[in-house]
PDB file of N, CA and C in Angstrom:
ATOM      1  N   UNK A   1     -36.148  60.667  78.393  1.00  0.00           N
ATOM      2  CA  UNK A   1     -34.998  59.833  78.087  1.00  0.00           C
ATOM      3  C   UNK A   1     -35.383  58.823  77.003  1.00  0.00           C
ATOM      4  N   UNK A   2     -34.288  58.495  75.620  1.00  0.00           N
ATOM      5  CA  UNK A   2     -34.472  57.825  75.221  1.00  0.00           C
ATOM      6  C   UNK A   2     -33.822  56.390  75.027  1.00  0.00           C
ATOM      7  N   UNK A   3     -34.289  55.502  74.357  1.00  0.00           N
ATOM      8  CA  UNK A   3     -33.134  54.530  73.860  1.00  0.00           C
ATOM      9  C   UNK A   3     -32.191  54.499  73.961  1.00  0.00           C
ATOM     10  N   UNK A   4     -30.543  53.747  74.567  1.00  0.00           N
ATOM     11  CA  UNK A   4     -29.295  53.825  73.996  1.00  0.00           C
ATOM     12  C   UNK A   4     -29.118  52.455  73.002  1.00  0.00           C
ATOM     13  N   UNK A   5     -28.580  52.955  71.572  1.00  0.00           N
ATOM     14  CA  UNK A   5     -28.048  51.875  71.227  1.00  0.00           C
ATOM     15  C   UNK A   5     -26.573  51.377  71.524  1.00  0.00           C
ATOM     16  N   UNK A   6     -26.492  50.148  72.543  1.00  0.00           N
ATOM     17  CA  UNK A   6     -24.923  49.578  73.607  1.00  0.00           C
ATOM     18  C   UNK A   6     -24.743  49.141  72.519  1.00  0.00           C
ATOM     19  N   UNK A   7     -24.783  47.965  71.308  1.00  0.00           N
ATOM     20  CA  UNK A   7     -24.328  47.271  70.691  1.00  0.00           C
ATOM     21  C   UNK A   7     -24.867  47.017  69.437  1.00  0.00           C
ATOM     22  N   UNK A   8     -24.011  47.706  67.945  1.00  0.00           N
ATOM     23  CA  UNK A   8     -25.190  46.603  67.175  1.00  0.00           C
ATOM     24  C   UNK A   8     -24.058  46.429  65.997  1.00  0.00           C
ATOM     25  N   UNK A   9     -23.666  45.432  65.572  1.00  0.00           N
ATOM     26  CA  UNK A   9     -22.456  44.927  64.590  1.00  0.00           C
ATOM     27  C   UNK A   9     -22.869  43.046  64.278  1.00  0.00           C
ATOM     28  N   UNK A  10     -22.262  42.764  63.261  1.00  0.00           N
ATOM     29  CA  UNK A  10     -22.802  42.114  62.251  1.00  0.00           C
ATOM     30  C   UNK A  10     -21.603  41.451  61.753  1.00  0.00           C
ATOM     31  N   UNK A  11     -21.207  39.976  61.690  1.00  0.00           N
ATOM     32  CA  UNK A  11     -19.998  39.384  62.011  1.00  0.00           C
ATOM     33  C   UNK A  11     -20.174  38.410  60.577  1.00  0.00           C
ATOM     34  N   UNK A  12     -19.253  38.493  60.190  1.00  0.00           N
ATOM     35  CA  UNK A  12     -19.138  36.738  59.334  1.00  0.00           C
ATOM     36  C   UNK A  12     -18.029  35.645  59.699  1.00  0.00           C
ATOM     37  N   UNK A  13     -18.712  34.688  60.127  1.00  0.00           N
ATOM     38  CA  UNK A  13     -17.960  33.464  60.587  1.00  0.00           C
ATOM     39  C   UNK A  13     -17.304  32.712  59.519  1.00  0.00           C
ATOM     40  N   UNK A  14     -18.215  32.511  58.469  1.00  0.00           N
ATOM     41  CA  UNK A  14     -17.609  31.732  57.159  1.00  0.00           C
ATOM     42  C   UNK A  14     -18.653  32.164  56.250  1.00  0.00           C
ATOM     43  N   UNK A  15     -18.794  31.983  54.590  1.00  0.00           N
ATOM     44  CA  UNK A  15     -19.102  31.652  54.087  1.00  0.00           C
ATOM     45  C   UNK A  15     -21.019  31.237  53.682  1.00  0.00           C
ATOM     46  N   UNK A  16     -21.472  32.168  53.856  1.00  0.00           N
ATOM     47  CA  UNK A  16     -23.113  32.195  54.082  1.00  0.00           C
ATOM     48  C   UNK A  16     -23.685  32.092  55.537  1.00  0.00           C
ATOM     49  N   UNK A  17     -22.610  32.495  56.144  1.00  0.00           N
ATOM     50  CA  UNK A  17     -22.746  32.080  57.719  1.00  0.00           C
ATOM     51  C   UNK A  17     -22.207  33.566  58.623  1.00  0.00           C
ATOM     52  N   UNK A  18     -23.283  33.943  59.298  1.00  0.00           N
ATOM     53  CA  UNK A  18     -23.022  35.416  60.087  1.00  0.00           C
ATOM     54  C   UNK A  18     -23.713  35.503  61.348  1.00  0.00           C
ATOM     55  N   UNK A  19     -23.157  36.053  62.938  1.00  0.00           N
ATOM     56  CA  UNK A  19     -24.176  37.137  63.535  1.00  0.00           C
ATOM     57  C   UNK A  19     -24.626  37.950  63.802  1.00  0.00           C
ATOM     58  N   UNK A  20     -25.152  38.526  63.819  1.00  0.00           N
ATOM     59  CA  UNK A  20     -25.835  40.092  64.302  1.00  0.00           C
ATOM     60  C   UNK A  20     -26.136  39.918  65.529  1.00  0.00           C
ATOM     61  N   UNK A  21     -26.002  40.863  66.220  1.00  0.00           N
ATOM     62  CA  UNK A  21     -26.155  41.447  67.710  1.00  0.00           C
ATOM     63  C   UNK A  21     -26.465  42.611  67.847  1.00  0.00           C
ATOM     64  N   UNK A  22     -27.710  42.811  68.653  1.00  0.00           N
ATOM     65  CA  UNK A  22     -28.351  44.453  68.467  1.00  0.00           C
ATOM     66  C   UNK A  22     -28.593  44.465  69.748  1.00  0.00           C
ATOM     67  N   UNK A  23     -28.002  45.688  70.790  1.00  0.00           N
ATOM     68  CA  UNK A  23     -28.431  45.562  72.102  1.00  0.00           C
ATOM     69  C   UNK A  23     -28.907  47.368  72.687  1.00  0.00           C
ATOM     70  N   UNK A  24     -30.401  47.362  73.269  1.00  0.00           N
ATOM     71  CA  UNK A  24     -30.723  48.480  73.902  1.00  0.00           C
ATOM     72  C   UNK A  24     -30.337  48.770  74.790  1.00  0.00           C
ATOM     73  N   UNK A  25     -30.175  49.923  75.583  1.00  0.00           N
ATOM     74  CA  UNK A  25     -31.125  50.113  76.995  1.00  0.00           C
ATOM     75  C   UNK A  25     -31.900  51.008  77.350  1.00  0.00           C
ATOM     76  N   UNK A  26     -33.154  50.246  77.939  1.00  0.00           N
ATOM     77  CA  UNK A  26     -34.256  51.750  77.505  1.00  0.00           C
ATOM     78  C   UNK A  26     -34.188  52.020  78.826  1.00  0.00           C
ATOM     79  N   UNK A  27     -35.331  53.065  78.644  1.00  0.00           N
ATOM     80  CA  UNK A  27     -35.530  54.175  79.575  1.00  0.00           C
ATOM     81  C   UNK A  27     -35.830  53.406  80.929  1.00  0.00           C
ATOM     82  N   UNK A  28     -36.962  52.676  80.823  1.00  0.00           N
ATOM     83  CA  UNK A  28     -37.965  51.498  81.400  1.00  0.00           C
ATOM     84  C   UNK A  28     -37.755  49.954  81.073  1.00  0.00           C
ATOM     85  N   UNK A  29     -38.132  48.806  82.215  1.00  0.00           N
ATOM     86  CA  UNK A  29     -37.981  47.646  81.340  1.00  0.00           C
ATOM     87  C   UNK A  29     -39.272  47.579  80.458  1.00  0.00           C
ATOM     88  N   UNK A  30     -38.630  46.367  79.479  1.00  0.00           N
ATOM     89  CA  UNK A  30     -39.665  45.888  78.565  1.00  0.00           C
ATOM     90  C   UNK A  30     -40.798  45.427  79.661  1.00  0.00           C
ATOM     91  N   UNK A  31     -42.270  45.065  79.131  1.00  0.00           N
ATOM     92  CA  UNK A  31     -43.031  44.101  79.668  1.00  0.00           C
ATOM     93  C   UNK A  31     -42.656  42.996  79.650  1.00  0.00           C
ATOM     94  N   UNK A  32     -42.889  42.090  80.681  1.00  0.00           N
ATOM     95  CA  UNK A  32     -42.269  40.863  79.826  1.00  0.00           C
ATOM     96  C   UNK A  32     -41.204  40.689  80.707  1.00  0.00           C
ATOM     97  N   UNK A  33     -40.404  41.531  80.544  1.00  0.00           N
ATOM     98  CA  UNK A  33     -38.544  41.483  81.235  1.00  0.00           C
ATOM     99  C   UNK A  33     -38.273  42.071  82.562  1.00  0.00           C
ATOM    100  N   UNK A  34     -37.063  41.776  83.420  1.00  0.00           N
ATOM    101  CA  UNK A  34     -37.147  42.313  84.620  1.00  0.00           C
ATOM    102  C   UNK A  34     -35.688  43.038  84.570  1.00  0.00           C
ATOM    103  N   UNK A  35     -35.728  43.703  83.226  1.00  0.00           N
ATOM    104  CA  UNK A  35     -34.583  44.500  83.015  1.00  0.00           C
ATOM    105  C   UNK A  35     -34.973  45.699  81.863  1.00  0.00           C
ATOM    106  N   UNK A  36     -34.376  46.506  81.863  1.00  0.00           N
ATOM    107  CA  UNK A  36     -33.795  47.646  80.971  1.00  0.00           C
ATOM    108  C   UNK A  36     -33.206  47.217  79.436  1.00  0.00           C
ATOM    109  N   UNK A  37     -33.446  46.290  79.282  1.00  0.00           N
ATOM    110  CA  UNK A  37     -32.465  45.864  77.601  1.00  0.00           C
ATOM    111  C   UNK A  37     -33.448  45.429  76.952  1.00  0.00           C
ATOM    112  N   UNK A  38     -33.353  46.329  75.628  1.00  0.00           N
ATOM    113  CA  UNK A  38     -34.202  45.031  74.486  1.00  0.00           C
ATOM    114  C   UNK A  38     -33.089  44.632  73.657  1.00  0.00           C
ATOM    115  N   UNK A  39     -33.361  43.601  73.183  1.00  0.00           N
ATOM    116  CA  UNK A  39     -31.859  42.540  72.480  1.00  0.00           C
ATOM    117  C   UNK A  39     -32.566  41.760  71.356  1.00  0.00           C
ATOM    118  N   UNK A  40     -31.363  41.429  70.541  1.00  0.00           N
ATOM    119  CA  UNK A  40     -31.821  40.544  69.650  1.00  0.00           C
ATOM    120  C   UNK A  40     -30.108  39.825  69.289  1.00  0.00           C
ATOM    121  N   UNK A  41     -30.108  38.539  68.905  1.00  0.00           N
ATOM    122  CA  UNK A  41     -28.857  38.261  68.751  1.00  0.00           C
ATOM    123  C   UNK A  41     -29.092  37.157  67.535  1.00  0.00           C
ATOM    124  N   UNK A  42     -28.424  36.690  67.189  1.00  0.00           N
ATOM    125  CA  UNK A  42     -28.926  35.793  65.903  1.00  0.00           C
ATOM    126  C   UNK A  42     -27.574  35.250  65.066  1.00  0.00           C
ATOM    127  N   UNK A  43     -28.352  34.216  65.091  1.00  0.00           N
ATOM    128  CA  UNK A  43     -27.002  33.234  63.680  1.00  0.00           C
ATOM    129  C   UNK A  43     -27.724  32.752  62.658  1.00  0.00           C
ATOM    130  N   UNK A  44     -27.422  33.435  61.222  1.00  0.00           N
ATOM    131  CA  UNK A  44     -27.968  32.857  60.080  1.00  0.00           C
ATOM    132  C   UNK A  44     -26.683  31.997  59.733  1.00  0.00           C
ATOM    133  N   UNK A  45     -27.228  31.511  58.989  1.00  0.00           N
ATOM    134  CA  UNK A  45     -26.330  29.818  57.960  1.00  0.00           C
ATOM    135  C   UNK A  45     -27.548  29.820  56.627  1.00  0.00           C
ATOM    136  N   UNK A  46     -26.282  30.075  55.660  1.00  0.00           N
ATOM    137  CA  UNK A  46     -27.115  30.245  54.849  1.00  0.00           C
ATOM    138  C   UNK A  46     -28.611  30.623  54.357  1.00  0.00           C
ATOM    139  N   UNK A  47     -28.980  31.704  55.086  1.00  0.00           N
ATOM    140  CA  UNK A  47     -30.106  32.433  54.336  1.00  0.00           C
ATOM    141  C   UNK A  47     -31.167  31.921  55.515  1.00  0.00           C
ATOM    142  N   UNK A  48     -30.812  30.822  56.980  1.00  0.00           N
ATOM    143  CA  UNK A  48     -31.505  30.361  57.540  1.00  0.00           C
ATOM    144  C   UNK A  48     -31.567  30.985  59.028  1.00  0.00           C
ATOM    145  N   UNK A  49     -32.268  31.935  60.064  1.00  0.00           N
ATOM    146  CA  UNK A  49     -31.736  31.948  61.414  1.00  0.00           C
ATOM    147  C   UNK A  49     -31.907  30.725  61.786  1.00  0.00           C
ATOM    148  N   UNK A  50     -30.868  30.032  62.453  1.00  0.00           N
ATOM    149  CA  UNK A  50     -30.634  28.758  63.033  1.00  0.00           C
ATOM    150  C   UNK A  50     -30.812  29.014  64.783  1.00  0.00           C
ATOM    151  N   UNK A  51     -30.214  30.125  65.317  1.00  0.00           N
ATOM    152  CA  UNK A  51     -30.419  30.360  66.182  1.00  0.00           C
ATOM    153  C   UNK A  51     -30.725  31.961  66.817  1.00  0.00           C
ATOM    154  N   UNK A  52     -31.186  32.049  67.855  1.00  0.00           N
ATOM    155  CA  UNK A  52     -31.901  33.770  68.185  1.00  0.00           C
ATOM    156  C   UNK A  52     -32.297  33.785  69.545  1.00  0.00           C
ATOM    157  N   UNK A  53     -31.615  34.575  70.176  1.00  0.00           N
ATOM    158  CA  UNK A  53     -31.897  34.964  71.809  1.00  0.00           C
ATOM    159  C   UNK A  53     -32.675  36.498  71.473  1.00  0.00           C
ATOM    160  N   UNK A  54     -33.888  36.890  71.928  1.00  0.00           N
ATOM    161  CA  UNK A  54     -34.406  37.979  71.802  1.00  0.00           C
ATOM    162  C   UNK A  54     -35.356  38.144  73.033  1.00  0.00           C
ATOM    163  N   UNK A  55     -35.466  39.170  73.366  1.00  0.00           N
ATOM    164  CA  UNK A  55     -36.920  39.701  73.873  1.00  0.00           C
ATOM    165  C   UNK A  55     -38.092  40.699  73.203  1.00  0.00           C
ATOM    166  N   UNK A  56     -39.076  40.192  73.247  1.00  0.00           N
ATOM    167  CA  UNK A  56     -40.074  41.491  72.675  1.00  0.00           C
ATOM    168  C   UNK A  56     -41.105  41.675  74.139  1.00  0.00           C
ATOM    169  N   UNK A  57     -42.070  42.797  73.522  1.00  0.00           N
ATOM    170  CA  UNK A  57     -43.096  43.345  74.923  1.00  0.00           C
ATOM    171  C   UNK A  57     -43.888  42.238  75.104  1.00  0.00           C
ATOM    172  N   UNK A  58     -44.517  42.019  76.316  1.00  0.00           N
ATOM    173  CA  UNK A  58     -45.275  40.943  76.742  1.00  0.00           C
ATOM    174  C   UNK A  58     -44.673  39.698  76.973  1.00  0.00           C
ATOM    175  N   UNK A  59     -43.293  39.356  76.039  1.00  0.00           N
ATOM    176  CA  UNK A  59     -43.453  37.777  76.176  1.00  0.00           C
ATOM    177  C   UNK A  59     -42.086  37.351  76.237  1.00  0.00           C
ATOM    178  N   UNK A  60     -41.158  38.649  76.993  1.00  0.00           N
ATOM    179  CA  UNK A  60     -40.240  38.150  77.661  1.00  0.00           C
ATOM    180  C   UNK A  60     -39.047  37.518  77.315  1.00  0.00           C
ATOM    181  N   UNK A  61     -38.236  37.451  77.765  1.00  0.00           N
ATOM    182  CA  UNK A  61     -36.841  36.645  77.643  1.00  0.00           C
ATOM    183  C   UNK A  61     -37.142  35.485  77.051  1.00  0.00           C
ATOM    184  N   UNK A  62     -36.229  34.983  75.715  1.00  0.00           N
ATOM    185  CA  UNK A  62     -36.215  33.605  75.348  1.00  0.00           C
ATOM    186  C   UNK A  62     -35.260  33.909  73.991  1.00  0.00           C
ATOM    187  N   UNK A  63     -35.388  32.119  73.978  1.00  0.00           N
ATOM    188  CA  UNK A  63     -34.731  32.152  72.440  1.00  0.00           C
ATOM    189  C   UNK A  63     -34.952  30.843  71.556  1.00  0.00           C
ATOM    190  N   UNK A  64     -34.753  30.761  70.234  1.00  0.00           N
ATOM    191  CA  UNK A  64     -34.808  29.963  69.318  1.00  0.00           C
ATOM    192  C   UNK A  64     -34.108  29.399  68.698  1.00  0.00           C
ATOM    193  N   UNK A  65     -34.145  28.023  68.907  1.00  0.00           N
ATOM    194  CA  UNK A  65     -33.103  27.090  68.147  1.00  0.00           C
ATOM    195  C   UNK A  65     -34.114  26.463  66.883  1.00  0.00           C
ATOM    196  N   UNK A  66     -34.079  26.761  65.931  1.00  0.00           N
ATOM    197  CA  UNK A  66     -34.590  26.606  64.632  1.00  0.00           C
ATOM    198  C   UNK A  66     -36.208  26.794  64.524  1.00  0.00           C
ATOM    199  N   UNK A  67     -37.075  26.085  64.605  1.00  0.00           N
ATOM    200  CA  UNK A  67     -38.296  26.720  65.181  1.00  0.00           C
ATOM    201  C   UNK A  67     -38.905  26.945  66.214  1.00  0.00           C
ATOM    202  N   UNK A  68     -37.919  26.140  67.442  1.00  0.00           N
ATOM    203  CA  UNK A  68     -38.060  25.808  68.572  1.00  0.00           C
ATOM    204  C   UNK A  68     -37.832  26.598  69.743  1.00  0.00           C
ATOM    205  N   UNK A  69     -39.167  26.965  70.206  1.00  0.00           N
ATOM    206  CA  UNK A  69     -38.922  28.359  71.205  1.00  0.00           C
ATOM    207  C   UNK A  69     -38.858  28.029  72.501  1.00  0.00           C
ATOM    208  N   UNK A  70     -38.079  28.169  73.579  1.00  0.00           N
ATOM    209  CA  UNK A  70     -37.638  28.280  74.461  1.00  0.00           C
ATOM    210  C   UNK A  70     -37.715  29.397  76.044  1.00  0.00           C
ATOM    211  N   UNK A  71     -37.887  29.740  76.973  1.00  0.00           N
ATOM    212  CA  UNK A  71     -37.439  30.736  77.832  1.00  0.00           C
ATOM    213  C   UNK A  71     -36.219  30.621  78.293  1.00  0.00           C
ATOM    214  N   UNK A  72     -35.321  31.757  78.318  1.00  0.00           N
ATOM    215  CA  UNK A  72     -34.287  31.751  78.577  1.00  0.00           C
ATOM    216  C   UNK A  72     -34.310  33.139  79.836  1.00  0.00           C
ATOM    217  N   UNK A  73     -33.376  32.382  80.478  1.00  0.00           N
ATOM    218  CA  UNK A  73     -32.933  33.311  81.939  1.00  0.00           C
ATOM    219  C   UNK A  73     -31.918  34.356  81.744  1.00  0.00           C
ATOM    220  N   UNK A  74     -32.343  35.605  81.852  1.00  0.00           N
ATOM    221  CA  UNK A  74     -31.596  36.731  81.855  1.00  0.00           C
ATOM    222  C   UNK A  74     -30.855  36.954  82.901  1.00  0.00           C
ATOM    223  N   UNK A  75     -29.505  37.136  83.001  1.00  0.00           N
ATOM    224  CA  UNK A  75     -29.024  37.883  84.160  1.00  0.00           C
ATOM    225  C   UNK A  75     -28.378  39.280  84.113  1.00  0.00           C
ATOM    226  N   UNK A  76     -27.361  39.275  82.667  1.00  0.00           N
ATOM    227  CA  UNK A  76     -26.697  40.331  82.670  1.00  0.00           C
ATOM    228  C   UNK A  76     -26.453  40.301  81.254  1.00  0.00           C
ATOM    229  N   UNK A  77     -25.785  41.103  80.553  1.00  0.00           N
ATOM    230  CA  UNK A  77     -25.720  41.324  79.174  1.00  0.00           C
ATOM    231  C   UNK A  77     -24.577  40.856  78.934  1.00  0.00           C
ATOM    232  N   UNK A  78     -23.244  40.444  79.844  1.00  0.00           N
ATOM    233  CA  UNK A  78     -22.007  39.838  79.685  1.00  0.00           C
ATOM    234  C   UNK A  78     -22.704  38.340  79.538  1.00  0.00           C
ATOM    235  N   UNK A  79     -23.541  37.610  80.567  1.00  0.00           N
ATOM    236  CA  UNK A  79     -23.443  36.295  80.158  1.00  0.00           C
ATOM    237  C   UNK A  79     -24.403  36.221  79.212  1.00  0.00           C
ATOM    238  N   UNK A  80     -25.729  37.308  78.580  1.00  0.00           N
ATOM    239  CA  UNK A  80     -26.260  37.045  77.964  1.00  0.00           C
ATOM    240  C   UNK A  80     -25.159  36.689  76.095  1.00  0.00           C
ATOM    241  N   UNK A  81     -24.419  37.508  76.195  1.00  0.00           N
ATOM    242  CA  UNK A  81     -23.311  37.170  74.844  1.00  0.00           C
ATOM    243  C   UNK A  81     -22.401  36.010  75.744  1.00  0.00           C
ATOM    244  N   UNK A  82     -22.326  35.767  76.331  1.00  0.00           N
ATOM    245  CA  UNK A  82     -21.577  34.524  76.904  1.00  0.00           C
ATOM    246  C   UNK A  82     -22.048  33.112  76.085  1.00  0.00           C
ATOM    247  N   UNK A  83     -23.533  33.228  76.657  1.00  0.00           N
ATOM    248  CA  UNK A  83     -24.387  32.043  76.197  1.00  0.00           C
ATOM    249  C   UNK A  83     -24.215  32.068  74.698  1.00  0.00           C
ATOM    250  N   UNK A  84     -24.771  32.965  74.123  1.00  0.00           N
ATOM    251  CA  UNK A  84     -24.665  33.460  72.722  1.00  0.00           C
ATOM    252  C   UNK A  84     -23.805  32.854  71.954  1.00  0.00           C
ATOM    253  N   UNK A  85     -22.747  33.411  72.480  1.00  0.00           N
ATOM    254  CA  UNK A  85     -21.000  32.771  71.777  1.00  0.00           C
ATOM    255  C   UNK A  85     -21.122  31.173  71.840  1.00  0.00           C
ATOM    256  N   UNK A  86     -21.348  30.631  73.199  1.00  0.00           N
ATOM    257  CA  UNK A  86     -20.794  29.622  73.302  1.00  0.00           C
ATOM    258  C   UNK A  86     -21.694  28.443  72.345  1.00  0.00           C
ATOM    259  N   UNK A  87     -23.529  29.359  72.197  1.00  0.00           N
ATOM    260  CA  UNK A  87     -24.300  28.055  71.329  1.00  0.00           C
ATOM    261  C   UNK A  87     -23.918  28.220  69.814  1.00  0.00           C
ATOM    262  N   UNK A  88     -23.408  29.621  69.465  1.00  0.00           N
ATOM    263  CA  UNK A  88     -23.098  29.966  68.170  1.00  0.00           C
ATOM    264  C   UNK A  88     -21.952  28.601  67.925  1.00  0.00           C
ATOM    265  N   UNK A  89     -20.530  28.350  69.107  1.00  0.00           N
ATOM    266  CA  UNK A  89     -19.558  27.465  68.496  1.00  0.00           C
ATOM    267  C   UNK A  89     -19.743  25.916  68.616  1.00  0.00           C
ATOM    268  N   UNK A  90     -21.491  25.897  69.040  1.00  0.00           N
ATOM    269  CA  UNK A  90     -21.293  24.290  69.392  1.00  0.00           C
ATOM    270  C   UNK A  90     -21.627  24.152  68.008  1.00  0.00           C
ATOM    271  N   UNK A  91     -22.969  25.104  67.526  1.00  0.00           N
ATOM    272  CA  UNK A  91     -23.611  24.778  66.342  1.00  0.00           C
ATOM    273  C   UNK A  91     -22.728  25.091  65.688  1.00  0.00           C
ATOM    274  N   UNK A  92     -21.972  25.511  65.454  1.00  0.00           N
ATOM    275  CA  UNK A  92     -20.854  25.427  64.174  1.00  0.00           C
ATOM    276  C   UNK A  92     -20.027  24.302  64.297  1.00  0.00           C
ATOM    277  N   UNK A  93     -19.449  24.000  65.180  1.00  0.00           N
ATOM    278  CA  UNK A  93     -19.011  23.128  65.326  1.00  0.00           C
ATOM    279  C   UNK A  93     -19.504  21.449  64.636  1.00  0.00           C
ATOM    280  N   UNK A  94     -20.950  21.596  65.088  1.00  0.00           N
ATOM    281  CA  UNK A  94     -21.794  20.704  64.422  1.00  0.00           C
ATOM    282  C   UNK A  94     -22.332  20.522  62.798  1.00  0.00           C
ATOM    283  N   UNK A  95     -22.117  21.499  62.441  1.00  0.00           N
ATOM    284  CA  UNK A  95     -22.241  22.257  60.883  1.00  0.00           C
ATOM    285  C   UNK A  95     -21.744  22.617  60.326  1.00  0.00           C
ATOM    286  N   UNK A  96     -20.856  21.702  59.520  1.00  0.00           N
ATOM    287  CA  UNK A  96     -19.250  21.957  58.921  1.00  0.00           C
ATOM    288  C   UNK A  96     -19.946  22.126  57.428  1.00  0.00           C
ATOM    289  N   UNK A  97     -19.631  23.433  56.820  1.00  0.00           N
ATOM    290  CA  UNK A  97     -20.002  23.315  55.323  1.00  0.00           C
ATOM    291  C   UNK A  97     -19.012  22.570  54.444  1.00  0.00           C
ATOM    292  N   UNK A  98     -19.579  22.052  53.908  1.00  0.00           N
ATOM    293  CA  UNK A  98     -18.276  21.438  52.595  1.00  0.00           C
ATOM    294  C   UNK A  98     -19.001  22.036  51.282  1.00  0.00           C
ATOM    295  N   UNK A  99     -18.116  23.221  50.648  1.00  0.00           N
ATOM    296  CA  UNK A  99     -18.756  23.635  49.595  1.00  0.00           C
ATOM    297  C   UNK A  99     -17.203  23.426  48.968  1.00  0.00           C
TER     298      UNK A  99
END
């Protein structure tokens, strides 16, 4: 059995500003994870990831708010884009371009 790719599409919010969302499910969990999904989710702003929920092997669930790495609690792949959405509209919210 291999890989399924569940999700992978690529959004623009405004103006140098986008997310990508890439979601597995493998065969086996990752190391690291106590699930079946490898993920990556991400908000660039201008040319910058500002923010990124990912897992890789060994080191597990987490995510990044600018360089700042974090563990983050997995439960399900609905609230994992739950969370997602909701830090994507604070930080926008907070980051009004005026061009």
């Amino acid at each position: 059995m291999t890989a399924t790719l569940l999700v992978r599409r690529r959004e623009r919010l405004r103006p140098g500003t986008f997310t990508e969302i890439v979601i597995w499910r493998l065969p086996r969990r990752l190391p690291g994870s106590e699930h079946r999904y490898k993920y990556r989710l991400a908000l660039v702003d201008l040319g910058l990831c500002v923010l990124r929920y990912d897992n890789e092997a060994g080191k597990g669930d987490h995510r990044h708010r600018g360089t700042v790495e974090a563990p983050y609690r997995f439960t399900t792949i609905e609230a994992l884009l739950e969370d997602f959405d909701a830090e994507t509209g604070r930080w926008l919210d907070g980051h009004n371009h005026h061009r």
